[in-house]
N, C-alpha and C. Protein backbone atom coordinates (compact mmCIF):
# COMPACT_ATOMS: atom_id res chain seq x y z
N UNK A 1 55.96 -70.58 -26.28
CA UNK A 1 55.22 -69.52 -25.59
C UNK A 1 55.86 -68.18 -25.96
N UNK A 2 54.91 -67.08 -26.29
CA UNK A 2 55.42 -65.66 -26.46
C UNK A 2 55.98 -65.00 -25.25
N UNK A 3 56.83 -64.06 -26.06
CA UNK A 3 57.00 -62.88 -24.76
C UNK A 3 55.48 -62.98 -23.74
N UNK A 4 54.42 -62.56 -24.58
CA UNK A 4 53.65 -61.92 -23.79
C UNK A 4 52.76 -63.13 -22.99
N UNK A 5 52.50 -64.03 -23.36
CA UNK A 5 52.05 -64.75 -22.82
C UNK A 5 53.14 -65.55 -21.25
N UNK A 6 54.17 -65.04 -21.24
CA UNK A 6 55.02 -65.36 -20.25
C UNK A 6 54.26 -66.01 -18.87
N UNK A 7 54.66 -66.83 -17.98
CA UNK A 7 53.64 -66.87 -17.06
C UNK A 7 54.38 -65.92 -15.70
N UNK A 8 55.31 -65.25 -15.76
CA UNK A 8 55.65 -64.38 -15.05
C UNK A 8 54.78 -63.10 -14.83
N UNK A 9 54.26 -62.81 -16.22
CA UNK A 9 53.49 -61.54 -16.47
C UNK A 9 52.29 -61.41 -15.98
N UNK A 10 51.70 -62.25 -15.46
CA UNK A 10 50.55 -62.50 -14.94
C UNK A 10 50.27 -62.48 -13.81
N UNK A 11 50.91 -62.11 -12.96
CA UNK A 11 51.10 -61.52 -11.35
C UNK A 11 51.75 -60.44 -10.73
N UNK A 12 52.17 -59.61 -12.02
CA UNK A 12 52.81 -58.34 -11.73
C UNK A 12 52.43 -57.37 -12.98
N UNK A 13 52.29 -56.11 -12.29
CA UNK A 13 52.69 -55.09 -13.13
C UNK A 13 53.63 -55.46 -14.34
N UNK A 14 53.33 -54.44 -15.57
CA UNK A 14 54.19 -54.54 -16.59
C UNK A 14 55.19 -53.71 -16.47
N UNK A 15 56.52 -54.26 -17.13
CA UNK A 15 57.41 -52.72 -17.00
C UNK A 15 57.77 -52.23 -18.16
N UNK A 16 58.76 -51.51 -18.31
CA UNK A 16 59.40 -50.95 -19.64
C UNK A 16 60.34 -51.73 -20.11
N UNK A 17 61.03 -52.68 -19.71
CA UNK A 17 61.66 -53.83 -20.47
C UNK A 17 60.36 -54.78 -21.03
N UNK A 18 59.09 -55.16 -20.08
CA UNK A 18 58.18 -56.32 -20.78
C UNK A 18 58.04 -55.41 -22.43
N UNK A 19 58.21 -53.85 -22.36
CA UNK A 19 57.40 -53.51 -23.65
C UNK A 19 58.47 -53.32 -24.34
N UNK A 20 60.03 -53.51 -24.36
CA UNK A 20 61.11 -53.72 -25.05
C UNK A 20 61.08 -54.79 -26.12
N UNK A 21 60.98 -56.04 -24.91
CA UNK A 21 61.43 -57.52 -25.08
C UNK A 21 59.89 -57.84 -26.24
N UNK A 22 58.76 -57.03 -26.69
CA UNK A 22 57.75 -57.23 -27.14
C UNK A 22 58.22 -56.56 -28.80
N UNK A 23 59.13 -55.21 -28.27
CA UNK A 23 59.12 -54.85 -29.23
C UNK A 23 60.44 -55.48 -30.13
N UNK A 24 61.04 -56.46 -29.68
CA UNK A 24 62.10 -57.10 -30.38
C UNK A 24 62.42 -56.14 -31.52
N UNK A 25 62.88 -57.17 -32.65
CA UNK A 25 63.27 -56.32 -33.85
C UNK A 25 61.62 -56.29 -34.93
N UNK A 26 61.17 -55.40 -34.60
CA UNK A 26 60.14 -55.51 -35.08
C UNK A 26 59.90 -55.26 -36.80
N UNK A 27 59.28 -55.76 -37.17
CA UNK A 27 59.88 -55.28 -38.94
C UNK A 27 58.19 -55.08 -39.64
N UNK A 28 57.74 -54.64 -40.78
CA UNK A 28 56.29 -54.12 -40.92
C UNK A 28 55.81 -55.29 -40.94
N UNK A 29 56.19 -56.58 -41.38
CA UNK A 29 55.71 -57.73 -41.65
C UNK A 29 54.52 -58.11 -40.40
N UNK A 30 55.29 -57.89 -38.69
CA UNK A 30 55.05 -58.28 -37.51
C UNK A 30 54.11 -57.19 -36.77
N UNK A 31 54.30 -55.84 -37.62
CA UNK A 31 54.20 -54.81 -36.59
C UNK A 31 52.40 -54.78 -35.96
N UNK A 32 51.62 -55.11 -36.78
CA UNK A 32 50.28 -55.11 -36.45
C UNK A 32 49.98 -55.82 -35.06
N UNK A 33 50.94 -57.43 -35.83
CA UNK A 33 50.28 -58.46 -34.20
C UNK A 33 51.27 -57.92 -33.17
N UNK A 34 52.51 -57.50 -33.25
CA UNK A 34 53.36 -56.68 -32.59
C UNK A 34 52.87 -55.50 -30.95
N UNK A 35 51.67 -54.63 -32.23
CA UNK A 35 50.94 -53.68 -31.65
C UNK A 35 49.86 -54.19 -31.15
N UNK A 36 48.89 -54.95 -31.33
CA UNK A 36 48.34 -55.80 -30.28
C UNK A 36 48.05 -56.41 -29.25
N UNK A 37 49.66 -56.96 -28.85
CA UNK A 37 50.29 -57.38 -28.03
C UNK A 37 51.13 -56.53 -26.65
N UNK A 38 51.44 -55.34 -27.52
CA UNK A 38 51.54 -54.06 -26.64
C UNK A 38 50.51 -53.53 -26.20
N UNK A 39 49.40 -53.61 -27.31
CA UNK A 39 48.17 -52.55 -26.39
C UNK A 39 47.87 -53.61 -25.66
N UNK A 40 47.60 -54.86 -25.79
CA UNK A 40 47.09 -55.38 -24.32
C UNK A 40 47.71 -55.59 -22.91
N UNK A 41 49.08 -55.79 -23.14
CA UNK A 41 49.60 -55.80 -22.17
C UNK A 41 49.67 -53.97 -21.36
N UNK A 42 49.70 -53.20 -22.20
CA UNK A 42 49.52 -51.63 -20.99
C UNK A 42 48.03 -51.37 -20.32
N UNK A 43 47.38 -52.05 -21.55
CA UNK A 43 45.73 -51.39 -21.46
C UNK A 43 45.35 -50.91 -19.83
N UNK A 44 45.60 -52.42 -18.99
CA UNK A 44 45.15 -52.03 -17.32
C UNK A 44 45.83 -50.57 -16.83
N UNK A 45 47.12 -50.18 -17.42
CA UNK A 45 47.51 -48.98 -17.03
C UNK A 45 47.14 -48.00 -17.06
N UNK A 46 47.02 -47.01 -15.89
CA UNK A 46 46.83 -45.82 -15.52
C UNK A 46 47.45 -44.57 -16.77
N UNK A 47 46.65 -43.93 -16.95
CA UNK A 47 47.19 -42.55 -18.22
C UNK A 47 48.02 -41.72 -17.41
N UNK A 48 49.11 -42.10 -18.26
CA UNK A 48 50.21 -40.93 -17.61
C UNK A 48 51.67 -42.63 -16.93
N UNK A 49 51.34 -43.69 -17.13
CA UNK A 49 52.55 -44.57 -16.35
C UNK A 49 53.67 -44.66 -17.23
N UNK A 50 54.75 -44.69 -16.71
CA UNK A 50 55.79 -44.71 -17.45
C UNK A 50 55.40 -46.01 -18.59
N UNK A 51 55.53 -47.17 -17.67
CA UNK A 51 54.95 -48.40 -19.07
C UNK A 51 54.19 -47.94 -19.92
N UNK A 52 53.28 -47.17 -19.40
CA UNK A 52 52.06 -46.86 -20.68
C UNK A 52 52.82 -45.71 -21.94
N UNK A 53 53.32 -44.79 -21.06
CA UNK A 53 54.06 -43.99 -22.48
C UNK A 53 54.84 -44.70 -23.15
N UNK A 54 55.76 -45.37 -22.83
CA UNK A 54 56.64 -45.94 -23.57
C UNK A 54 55.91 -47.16 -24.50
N UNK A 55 54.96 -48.09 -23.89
CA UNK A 55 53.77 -48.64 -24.81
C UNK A 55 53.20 -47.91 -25.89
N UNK A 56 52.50 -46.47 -25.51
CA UNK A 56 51.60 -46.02 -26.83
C UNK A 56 53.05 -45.52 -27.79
N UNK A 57 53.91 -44.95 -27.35
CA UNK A 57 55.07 -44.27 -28.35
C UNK A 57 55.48 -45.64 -29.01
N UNK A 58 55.28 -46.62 -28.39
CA UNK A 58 55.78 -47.90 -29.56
C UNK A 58 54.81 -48.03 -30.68
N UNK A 59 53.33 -48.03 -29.97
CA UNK A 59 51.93 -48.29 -30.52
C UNK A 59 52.50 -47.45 -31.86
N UNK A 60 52.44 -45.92 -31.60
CA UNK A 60 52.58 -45.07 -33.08
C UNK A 60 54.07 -45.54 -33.89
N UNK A 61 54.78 -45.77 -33.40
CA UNK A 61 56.05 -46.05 -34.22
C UNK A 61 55.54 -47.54 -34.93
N UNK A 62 54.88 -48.94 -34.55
CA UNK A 62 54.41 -49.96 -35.11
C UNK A 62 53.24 -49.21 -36.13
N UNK A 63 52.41 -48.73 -35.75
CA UNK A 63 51.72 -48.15 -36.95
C UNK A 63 52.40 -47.33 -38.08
N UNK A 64 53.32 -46.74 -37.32
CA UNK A 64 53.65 -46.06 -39.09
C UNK A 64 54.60 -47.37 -39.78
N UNK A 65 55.39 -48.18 -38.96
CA UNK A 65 56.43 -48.55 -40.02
C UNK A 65 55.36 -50.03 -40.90
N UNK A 66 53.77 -50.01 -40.16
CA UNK A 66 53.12 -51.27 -40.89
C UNK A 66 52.62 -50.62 -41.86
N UNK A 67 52.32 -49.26 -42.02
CA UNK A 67 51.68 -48.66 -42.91
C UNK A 67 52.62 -48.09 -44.38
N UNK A 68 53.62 -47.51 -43.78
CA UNK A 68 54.78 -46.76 -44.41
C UNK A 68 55.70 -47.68 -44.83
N UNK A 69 55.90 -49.32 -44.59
CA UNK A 69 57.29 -49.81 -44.70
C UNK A 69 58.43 -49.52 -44.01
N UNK A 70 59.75 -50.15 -43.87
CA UNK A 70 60.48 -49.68 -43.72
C UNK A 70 61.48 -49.13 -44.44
N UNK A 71 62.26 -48.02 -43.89
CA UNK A 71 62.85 -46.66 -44.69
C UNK A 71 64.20 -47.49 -44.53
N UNK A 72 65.03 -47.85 -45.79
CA UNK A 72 66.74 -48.06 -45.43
C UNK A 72 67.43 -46.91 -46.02
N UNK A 73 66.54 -45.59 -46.50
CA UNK A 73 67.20 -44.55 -47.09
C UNK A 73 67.67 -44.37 -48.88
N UNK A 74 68.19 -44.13 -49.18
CA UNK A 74 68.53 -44.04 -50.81
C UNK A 74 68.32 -44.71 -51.48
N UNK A 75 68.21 -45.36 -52.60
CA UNK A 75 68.69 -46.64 -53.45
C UNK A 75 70.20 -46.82 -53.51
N UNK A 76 70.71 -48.02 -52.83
CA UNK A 76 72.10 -48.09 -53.71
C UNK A 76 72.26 -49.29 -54.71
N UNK A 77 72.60 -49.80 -55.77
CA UNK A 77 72.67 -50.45 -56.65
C UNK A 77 71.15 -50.92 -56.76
N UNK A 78 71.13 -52.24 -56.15
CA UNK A 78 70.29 -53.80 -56.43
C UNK A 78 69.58 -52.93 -54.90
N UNK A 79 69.89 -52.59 -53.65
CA UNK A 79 69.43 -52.60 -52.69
C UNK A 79 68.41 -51.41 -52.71
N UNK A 80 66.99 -51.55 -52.86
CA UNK A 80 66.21 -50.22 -52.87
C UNK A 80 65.01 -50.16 -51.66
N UNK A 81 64.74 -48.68 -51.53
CA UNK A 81 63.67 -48.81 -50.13
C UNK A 81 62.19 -49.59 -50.47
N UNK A 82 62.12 -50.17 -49.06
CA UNK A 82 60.97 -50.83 -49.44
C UNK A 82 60.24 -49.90 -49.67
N UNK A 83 58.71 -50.70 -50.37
CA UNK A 83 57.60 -49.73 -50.96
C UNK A 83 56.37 -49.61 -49.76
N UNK A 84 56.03 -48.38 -49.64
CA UNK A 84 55.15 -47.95 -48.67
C UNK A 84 53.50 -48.64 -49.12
N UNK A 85 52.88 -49.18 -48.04
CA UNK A 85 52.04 -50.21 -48.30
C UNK A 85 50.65 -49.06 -48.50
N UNK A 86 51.09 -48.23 -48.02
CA UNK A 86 50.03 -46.82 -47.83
C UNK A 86 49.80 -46.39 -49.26
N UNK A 87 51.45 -45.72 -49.58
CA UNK A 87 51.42 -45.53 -51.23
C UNK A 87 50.88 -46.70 -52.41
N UNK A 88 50.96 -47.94 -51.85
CA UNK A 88 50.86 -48.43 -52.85
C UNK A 88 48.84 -49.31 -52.92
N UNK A 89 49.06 -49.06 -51.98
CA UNK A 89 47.90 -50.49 -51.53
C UNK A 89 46.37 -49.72 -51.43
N UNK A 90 46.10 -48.37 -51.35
CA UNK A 90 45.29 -47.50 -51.14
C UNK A 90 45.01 -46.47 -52.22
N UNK A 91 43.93 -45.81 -52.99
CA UNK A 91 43.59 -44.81 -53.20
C UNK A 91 44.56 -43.57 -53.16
N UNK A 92 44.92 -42.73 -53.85
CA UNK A 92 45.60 -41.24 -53.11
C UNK A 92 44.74 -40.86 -52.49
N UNK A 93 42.94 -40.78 -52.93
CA UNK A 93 42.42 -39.86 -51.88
C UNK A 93 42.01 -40.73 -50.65
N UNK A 94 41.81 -42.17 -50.24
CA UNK A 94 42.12 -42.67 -49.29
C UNK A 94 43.36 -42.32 -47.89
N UNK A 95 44.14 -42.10 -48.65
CA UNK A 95 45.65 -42.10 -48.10
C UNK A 95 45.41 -40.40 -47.64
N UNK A 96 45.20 -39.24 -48.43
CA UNK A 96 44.70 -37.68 -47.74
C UNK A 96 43.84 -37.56 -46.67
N UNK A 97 42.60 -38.59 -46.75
CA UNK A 97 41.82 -38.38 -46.18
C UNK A 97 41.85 -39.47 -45.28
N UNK A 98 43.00 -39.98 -44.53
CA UNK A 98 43.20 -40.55 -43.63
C UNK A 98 42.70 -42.32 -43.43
N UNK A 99 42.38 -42.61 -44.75
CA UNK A 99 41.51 -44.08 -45.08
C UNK A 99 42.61 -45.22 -44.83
């Protein structure tokens, strides 16, 4: 059984640890079903709840790192940054024009 499917979660409010423990170590591989799983669990929330901000600020951080890859910074030897799925997988004018 997932985090989210917990059977705890289902008789209470969500909090800001349920959207922690969701966001584990999230890596681009996960981040889509990741973000899924977050938007459904805030969705019933009121605009403006603490759960819910801390939900959508995950929402945009899972979208960029599924789109963008993840950044480990420089190349050093053998170890290089992953490749951005945006840069690579899309059009340039796709990618300008927000596709």
């Amino acid at each position: 059984m997932s985090e989210y499917e917990r059977a705890d979660r289902l008789d209470r409010e969500p909090t800001i640890e349920d959207v922690r423990q969701l966001m584990g170590a999230s890596t681009p591989h996960f981040a889509l079903h990741l973000r899924n799983r977050i938007r459904q669990l805030i969705e019933p929330l009121a605009e403006g709840h603490p759960v819910r901000v801390e939900g959508e600020r995950e929402l945009r951080r899972l979208d960029r790192i599924a789109l963008e890859g993840e950044h480990r910074g420089a190349s050093r030897g053998e170890l290089l940054e992953m490749p951005s799925l945006r840069k690579h997988a899309y059009p340039a004018e796709e990618v300008e024009q927000g596709g």
